[in-house]
Protein backbone atom coordinates (compact mmCIF):
# COMPACT_ATOMS: atom_id res chain seq x y z
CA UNK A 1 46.01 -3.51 40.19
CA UNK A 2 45.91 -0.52 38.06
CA UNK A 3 47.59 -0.51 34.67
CA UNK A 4 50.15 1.43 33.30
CA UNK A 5 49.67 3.56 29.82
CA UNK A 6 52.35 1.25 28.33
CA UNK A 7 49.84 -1.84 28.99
CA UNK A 8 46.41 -0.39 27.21
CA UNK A 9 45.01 -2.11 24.34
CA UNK A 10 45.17 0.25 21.01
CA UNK A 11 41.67 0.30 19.52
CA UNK A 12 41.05 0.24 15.57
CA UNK A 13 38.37 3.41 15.63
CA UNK A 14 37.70 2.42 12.07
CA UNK A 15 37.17 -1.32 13.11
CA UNK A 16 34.60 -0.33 15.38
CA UNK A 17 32.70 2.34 13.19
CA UNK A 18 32.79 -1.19 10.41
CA UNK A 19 31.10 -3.06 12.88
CA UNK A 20 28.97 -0.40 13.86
CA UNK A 21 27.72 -0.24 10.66
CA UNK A 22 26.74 -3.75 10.27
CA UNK A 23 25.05 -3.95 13.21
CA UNK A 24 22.65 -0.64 12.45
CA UNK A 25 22.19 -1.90 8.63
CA UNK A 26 20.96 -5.61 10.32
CA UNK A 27 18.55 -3.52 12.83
CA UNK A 28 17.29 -1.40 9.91
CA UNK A 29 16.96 -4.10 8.16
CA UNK A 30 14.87 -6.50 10.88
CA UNK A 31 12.45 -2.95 11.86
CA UNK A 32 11.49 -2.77 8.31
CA UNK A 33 11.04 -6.26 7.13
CA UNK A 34 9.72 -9.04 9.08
CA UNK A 35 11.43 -11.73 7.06
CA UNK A 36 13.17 -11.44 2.96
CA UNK A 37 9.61 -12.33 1.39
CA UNK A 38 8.22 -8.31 2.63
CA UNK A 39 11.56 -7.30 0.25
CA UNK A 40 8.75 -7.56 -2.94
CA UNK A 41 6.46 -5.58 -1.65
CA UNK A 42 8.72 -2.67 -0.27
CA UNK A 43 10.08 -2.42 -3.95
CA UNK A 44 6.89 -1.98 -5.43
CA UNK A 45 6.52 0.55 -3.00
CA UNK A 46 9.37 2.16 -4.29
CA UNK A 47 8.10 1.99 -7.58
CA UNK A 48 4.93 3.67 -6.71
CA UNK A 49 6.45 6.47 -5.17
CA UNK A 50 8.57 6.81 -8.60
CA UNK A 51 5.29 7.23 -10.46
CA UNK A 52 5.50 3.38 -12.15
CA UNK A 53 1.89 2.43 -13.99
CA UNK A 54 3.09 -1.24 -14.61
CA UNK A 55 4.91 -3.10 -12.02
CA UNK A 56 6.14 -6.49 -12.72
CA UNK A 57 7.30 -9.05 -9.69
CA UNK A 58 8.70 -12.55 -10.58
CA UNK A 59 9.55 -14.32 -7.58
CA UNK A 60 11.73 -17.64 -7.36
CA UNK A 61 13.48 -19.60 -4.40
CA UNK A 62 15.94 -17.31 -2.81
CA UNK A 63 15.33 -13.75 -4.63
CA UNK A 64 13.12 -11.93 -7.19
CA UNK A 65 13.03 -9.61 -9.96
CA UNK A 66 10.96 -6.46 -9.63
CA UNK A 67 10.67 -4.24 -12.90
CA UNK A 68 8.86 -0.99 -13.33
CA UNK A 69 8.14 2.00 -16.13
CA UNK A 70 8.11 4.47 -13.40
CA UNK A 71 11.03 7.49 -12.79
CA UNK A 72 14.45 5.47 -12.89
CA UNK A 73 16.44 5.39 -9.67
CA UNK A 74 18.33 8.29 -9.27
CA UNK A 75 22.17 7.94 -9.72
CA UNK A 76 23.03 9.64 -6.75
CA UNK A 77 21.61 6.53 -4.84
CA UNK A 78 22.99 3.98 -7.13
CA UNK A 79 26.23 5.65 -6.01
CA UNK A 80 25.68 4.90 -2.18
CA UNK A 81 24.17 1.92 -2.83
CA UNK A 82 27.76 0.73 -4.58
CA UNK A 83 29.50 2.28 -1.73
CA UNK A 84 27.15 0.15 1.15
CA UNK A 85 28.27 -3.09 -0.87
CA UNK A 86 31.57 -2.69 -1.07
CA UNK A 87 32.98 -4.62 1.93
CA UNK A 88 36.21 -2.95 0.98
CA UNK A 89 35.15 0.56 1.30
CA UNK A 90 36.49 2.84 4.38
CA UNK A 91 34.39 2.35 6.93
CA UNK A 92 33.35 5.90 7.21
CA UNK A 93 32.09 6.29 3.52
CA UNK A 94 29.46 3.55 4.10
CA UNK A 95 28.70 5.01 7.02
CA UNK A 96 27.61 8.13 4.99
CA UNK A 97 26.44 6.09 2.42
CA UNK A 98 23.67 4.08 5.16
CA UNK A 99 22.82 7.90 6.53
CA UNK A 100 22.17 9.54 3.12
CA UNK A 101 20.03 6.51 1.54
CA UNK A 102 18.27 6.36 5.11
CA UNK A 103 17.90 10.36 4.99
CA UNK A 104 16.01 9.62 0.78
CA UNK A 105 13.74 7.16 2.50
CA UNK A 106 15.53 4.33 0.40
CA UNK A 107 15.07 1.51 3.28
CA UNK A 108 14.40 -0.93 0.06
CA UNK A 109 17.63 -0.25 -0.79
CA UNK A 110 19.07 -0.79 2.48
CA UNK A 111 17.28 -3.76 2.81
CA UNK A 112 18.94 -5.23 -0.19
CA UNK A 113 22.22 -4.71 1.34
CA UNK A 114 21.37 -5.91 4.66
CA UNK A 115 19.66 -9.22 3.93
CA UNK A 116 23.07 -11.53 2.77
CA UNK A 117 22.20 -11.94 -0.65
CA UNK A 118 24.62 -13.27 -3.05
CA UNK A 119 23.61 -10.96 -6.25
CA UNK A 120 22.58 -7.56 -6.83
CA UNK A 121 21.51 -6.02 -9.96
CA UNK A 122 20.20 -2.87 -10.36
CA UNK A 123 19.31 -1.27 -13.90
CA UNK A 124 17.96 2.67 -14.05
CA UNK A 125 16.72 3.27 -17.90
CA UNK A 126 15.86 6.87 -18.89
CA UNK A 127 16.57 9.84 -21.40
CA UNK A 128 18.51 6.55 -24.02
CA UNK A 129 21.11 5.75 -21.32
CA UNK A 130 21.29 2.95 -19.06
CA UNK A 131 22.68 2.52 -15.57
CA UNK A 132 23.24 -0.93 -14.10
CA UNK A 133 24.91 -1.96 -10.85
CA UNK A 134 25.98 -5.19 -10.22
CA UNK A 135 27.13 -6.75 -6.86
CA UNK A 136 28.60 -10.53 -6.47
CA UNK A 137 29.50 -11.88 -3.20
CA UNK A 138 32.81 -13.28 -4.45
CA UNK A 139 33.70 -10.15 -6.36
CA UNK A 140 36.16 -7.93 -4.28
CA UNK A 141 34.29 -4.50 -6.09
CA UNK A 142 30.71 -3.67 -7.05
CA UNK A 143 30.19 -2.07 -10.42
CA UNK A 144 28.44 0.72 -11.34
CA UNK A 145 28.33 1.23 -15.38
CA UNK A 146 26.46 3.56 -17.81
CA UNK A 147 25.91 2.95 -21.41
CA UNK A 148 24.30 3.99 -24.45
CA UNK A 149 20.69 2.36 -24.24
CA UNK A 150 18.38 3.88 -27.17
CA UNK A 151 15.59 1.67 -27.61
CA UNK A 152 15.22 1.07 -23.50
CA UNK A 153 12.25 1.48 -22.07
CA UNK A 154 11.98 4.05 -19.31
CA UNK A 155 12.32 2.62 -15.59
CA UNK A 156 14.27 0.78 -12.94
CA UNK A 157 14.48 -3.24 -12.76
CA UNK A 158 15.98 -4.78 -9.75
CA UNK A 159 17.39 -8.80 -9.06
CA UNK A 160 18.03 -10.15 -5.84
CA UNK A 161 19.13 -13.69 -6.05
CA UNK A 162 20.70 -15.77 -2.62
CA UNK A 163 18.70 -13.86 0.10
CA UNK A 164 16.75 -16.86 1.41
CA UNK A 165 13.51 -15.29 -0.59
CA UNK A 166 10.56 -17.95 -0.25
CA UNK A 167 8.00 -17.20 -3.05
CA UNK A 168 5.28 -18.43 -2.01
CA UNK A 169 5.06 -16.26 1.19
CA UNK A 170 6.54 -13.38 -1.17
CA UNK A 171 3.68 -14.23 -3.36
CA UNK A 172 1.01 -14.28 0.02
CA UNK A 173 2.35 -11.06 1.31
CA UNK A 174 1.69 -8.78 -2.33
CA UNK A 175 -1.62 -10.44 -2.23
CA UNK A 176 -2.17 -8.76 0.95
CA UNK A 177 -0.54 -5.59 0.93
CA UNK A 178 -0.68 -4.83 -2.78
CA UNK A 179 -4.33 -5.61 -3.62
CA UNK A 180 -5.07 -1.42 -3.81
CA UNK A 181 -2.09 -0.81 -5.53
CA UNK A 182 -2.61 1.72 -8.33
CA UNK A 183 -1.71 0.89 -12.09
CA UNK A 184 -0.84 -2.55 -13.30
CA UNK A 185 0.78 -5.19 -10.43
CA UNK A 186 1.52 -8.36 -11.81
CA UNK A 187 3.55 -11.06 -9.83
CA UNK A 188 4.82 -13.92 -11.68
CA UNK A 189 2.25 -12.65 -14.50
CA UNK A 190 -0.75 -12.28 -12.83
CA UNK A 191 -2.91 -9.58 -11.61
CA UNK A 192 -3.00 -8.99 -7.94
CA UNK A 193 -4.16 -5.32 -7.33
CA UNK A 194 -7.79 -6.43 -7.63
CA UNK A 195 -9.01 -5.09 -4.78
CA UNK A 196 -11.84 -2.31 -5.82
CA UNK A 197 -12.98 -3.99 -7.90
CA UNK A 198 -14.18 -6.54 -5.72
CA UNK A 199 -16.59 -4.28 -3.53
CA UNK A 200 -20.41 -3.78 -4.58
CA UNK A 201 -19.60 0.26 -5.24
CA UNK A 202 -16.09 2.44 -4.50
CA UNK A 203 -15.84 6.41 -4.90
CA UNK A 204 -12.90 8.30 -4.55
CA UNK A 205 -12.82 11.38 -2.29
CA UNK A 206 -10.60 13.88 -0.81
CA UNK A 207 -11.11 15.92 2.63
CA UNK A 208 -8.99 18.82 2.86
CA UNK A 209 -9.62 22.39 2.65
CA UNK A 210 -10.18 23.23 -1.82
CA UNK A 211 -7.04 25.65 -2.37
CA UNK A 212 -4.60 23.42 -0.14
CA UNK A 213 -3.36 19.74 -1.11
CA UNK A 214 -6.04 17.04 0.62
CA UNK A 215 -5.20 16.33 4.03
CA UNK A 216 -6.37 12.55 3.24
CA UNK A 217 -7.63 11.25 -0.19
CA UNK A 218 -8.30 7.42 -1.37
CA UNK A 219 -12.15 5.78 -1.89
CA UNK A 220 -14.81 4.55 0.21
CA UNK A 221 -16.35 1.07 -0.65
CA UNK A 222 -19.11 -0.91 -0.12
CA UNK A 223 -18.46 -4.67 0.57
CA UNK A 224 -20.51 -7.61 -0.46
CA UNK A 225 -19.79 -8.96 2.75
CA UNK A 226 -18.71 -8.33 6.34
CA UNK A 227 -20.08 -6.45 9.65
CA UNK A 228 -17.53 -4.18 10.54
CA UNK A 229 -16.10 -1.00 8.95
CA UNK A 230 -12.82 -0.96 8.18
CA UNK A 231 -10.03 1.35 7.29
CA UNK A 232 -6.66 0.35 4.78
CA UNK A 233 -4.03 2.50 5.49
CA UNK A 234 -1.67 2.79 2.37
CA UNK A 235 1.53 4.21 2.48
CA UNK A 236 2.94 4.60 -1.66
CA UNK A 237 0.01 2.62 -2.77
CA UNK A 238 1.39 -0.55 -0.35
CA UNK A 239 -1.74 -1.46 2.96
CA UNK A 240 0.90 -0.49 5.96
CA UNK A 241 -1.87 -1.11 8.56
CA UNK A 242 -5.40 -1.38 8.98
CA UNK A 243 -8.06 -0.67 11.73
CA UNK A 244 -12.00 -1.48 12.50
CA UNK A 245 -14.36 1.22 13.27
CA UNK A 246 -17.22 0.59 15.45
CA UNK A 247 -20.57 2.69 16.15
CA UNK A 248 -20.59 3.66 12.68
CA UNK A 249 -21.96 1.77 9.25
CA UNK A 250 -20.15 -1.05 7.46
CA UNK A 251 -17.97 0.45 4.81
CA UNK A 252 -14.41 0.35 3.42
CA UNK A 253 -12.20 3.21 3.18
CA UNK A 254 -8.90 2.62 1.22
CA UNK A 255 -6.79 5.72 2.30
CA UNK A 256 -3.01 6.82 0.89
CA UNK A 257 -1.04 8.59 3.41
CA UNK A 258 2.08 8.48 1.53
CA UNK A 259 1.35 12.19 0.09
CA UNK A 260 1.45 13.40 4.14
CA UNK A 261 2.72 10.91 6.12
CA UNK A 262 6.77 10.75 5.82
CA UNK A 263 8.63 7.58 4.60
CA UNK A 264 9.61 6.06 8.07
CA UNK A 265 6.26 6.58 9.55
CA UNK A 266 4.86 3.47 11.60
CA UNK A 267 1.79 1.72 11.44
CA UNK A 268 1.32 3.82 14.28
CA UNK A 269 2.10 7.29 13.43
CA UNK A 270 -0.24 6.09 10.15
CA UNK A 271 -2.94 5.44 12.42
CA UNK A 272 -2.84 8.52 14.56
CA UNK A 273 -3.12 10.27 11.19
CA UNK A 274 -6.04 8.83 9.97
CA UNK A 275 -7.85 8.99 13.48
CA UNK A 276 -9.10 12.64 13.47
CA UNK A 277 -10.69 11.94 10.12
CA UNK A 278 -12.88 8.92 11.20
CA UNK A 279 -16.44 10.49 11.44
CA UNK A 280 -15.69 12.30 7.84
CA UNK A 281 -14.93 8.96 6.57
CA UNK A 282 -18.40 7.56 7.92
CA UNK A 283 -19.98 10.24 6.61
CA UNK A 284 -18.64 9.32 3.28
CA UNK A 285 -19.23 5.51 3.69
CA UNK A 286 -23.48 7.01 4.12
CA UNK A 287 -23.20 9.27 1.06
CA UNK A 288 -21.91 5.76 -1.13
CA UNK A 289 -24.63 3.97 0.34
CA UNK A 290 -27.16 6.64 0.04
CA UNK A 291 -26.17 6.74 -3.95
CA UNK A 292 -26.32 2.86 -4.44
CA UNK A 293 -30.08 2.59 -2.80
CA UNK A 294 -30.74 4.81 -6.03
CA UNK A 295 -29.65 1.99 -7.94
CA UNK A 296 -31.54 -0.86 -6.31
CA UNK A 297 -34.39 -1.19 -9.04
CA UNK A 298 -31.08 -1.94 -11.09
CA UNK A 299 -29.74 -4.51 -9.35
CA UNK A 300 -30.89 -8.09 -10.22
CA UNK A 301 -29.64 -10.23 -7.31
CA UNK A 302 -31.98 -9.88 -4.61
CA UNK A 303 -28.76 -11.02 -2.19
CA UNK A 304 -27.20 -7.89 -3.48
CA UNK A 305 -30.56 -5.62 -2.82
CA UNK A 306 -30.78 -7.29 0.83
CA UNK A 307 -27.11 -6.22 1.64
CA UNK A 308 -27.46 -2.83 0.26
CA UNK A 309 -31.12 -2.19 2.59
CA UNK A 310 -29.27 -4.06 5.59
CA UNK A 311 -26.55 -1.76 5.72
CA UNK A 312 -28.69 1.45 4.99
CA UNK A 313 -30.73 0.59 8.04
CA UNK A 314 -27.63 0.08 10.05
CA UNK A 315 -27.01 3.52 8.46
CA UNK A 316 -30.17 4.64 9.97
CA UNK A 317 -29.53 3.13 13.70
CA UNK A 318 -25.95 5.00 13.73
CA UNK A 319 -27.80 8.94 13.03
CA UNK A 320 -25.55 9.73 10.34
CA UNK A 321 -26.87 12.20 7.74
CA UNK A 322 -30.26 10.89 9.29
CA UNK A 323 -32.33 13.34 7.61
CA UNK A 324 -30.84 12.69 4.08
CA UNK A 325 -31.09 9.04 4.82
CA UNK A 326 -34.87 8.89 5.85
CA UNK A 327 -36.07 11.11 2.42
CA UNK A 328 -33.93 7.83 0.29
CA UNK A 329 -36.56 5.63 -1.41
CA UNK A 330 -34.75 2.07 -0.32
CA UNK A 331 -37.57 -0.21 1.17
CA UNK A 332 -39.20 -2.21 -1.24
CA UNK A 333 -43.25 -2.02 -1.27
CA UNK A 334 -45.57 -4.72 -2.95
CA UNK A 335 -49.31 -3.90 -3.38
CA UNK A 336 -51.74 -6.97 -1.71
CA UNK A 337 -51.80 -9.97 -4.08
CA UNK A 338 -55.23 -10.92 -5.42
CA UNK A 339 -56.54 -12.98 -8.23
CA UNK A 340 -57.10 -9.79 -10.57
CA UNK A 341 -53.83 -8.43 -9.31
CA UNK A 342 -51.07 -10.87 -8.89
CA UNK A 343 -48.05 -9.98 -7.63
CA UNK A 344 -45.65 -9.60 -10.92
CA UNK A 345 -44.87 -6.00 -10.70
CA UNK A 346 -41.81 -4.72 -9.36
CA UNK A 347 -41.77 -3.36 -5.61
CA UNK A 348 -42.31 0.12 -5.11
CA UNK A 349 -39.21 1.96 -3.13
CA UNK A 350 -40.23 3.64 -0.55
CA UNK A 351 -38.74 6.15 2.06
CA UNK A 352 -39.08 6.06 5.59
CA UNK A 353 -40.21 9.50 5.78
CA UNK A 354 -43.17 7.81 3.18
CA UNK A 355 -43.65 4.86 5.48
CA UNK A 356 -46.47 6.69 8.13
CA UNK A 357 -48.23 7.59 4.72
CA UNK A 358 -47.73 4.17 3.25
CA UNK A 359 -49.28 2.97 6.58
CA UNK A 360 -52.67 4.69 6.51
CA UNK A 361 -53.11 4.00 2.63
C-alpha cells in the first residue's frame, strides 16, 4: 500500500547531523586509540610536535595530567575544542568544529572529547596570559577563560579525570612508545625516555640530499643484545611501528618521520616510507660498528669485545662496505705463550686483510 504525502514521517536534519557526529567522533576515536591508557602517550606526542623539552605525565585511576614547556595550544583550537563539548551546541558548529581540529591533526584533542570523561581541563600559558578550558559533565556550558598570568611558565597542561584511564597500562604503554622520546619524559616522576642510552654506541644521521631538508634523520645503535636488526619508526618523537630487517647486520635504527610523514599517517604508510631507505640504513648500522671496533682496546668487558667482533663478522658475511670492513683492525692476536714470554700483554688487533700475513709469520 503506498502512502500518501500527508502520512510521511518529518525528519529532524539537525538530529541526524547530532548523531552523525557522535558516531564519527567514537570511530575517530577507536582508529586512533586502542583503549583510554594510549590517551598519555598521544599527548606527549602533541607536546613534541609543540617543541616541549620537559614533559611531565602523572597518571591515576580513571584520567591523567600531562604538562609541558613546549608552544602553548593555540586558541583557535581551544575554541573548537569548547564547541565539540558543548552538548548544547548546534549540531552543525561541532560538526565544523570535529573537521577543523581533524584538518590541525589534533586527534588528541578529539580523543579527549570522544572517550566519556567526566572533566576536562585545559591550560595554554604564554606571552604572561593564561588560557584555561574547563569541561564538567553536569555543567550545561564549557568555559573558555583568559587571564592575566605573569609569573606562568610557558606551555600547555592538560587533566582528564572519569575516562576509565588504567595507569598501570598508561604507565606500560609510555614505557614502550616513549622510550626515544627527545627532552625530559617523566611519568609519575620518573624517567622513561631511556632508550639510547641503553645501546653499546648510537650516532645520529641524516640521508637526504645537503641543500634540501633530510628525507629521513634519527640514530643508528648498537645493542648489547639481540640477533636481528630492527627499525623504530617515530612519528613526533612517539615509536608508531616497528619492523625487523633480515640479510643485513644487527643494528638499531631509531627513525622520526614526523618531519615528512603527515599526522594521520598509519603504521603503514610509516613503513612504506622508511622501506626505500633500508640498505642506507645498513650501511649506517656498518659505519657504527666499523667506528666501535676502533674502540675495542678500550673496552674492559670482554662480553662487550665478543659482541662487538660477533656482529662485525656478521658484518663481514652480509658484503656491506666489505672492503672498508676487511682493512678494520678487530680480531684480537696473542703471541705463543712460553716461560720467558707469558701471556700478560694485551692482544694485538688485527685486520683480516692482515690475517694471510699473520698466517705465514
Amino acid at each position: 500500500m503506498s502512502r500518501s504525502p500527508s502520512d510521511t514521517v518529518p525528519v529532524d536534519l539537525r538530529e541526524l547531523l547530532r548523531i552523525d557526529i557522535e558516531a564519527e567522533l567514537r570511530k575517530l576515536t577507536v582508529a586512533q586509540l586502542q583503549g583510554p591508557w594510549q590517551l598519555p602517550a598521544e599527548l606527549v606526542r602533541r607536546a613534541v610536535r609543540a617543541g616541549a623539552t620537559r614533559i611531565e605525565v602523572e597518571l591515576s585511576r580513571g584520567g591523567c595530567v600531562v604538562r609541558d614547556d613546549g608552544a602553548p595550544l593555540a586558541q583557535e583550537q581551544l575554541v573548537e575544542l569548547q564547541a565539540m563539548l558543548d552538548p548544547s551546541a548546534a549540531a552543525e558548529r561541532r560538526h565544523r568544529a570535529l573537521l577543523a581540529l581533524e584538518a590541525a591533526g589534533a586527534l588528541a584533542l578529539l580523543a579527549l572529547a570522544g572517550l566519556g570523561a567526566t572533566q576536562i581541563e585545559v591550560r595554554a600559558r604564554a606571552g604572561g596570559k593564561r588560557r584555561q578550558l574547563t569541561w564538567l559533565s553536569r555543567q550545561v556550558h564549557p568555559t573558555l577563560s583568559e587571564q592575566t598570568d605573569a609569573s606562568g611558565p610557558r606551555g600547555t597542561e592538560v587533566l582528564l579525570r572519569g575516562a576509565e584511564l588504567d595507569p598501570a597500562q598508561a604507565r606500560s604503554w609510555l614505557r614502550d612508545v616513549g622510550r626515544f622520546a627527545p627532552g625530559e619524559l617523566l611519568v609519575d616522576g620518573q624517567p622513561v625516555n631511556h632508550g639510547l642510552r641503553s645501546y653499546l654506541a648510537n650516532e645520529a644521521f641524516s640521508i637526504g640530499p645537503q641543500d634540501q631538508p633530510p628525507r629521513l634523520r634519527g640514530f643508528v645503535a648498537v645493542a648489547a643484545h639481540g640477533e636481528q636488526a630492527r627499525v623504530w619508526l617515530l612519528h613526533s618523537g612517539v615509536v608508531a611501528t616497528h619492523l625487523g630487517l633480515s640479510a643485513v647486520p644487527c643494528f638499531d635504527a631509531v627513525v622520526e618521520l614526523g618531519a615528512t610523514a603527515p599526522l594521520q599517517a598509519t603504521a603503514a604508510d610509516l613503513r612504506a616510507a622508511v622501506n626505500p631507505h633500508v640498505g642506507a640504513l645498513a650501511d649506517l648500522g656498518v659505519g657504527l660498528l666499523m667506528h666501535l671496533a676502533r674502540r675495542l682496546p678500550e673496552l674492559e668487558q670482554l662480553a662487550t669485545q665478543a659482541r662487538v667482533v660477533t656482529l662485525l663478522l656478521q658484518a663481514v658475511r652480509t658484503r656491506r662496505r666489505l672492503r672498508e670492513l676487511m682493512a678494520v683492525p678487530f680480531l684480537p692476536c696473542w703471541t705463543p705463550q712460553t716461560p720467558q714470554a707469558p701471556r700478560t700483554r694485551p692482544p694485538r688487533w688485527l685486520s683480516l686483510a692482515e690475517l694471510p700475513t699473520a698466517q705465514a709469520r
